[in-house]
N, C-alpha and C. Protein backbone atom coordinates (compact mmCIF):
# COMPACT_ATOMS: atom_id res chain seq x y z
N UNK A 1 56.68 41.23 -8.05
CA UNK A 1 56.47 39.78 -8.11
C UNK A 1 54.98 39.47 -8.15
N UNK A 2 54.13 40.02 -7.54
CA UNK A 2 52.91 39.52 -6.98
C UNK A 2 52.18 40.23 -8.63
N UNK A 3 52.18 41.09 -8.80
CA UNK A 3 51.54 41.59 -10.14
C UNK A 3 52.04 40.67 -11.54
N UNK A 4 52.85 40.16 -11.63
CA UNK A 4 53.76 38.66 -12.35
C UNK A 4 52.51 37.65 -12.45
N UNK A 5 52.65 37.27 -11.22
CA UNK A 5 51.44 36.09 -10.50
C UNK A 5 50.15 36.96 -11.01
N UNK A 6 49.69 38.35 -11.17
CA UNK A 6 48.56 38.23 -11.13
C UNK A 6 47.85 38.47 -12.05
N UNK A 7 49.36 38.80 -13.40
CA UNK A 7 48.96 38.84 -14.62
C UNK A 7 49.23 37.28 -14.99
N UNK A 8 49.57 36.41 -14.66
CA UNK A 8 49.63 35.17 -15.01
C UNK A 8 48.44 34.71 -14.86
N UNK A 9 48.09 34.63 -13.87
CA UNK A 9 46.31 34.25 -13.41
C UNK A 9 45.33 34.49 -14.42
N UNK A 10 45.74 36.36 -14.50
CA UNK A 10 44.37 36.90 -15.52
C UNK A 10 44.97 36.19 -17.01
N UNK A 11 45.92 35.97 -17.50
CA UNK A 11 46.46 35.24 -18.93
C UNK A 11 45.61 33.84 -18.60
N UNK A 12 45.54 32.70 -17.70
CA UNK A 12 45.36 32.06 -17.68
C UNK A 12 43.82 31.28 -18.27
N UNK A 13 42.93 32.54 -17.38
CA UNK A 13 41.64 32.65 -16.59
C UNK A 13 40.86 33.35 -17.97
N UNK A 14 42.03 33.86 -18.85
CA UNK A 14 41.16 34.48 -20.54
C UNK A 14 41.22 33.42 -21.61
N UNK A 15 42.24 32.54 -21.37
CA UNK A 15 42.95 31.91 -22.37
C UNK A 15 41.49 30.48 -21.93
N UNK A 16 41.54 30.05 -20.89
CA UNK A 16 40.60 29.21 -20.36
C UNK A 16 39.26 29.23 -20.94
N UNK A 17 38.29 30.85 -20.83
CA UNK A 17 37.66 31.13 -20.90
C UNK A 17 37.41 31.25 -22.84
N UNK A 18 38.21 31.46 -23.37
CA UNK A 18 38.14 31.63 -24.52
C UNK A 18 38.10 30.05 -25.43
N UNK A 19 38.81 29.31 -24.46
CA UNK A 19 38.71 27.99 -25.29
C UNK A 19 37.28 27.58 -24.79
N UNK A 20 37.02 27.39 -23.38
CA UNK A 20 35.12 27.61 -23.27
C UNK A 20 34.62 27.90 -24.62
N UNK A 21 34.20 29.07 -25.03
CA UNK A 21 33.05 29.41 -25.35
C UNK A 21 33.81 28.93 -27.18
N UNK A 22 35.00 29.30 -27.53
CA UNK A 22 35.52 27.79 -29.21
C UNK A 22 34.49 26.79 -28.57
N UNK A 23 34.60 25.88 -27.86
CA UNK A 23 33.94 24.69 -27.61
C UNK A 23 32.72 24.65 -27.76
N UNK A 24 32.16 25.37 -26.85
CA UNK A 24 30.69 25.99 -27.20
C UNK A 24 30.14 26.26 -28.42
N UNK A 25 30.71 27.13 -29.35
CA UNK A 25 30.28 27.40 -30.59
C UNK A 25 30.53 26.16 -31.56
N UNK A 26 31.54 25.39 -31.03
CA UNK A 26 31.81 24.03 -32.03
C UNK A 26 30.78 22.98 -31.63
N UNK A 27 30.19 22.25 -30.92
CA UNK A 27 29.50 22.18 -30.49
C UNK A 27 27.87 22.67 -30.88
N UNK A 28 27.90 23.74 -31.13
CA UNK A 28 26.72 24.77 -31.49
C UNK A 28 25.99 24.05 -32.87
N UNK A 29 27.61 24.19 -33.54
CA UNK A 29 27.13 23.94 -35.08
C UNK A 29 26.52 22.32 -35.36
């Protein structure tokens, strides 16, 4: 269960991070 939750987190916490730095580069241009 707890490894569920803690691959959910890390899915979350990349998916987050990745729309960050799209933004960033859109933005950029």
């Amino acid at each position: 269960m707890f490894h569920k939750v803690g691959w959910l987190v890390l899915y979350s916490l990349a998916v987050l991070l990745l729309s960050c730095l799209f933004l960033l580069k859109k933005e950029a241009q």
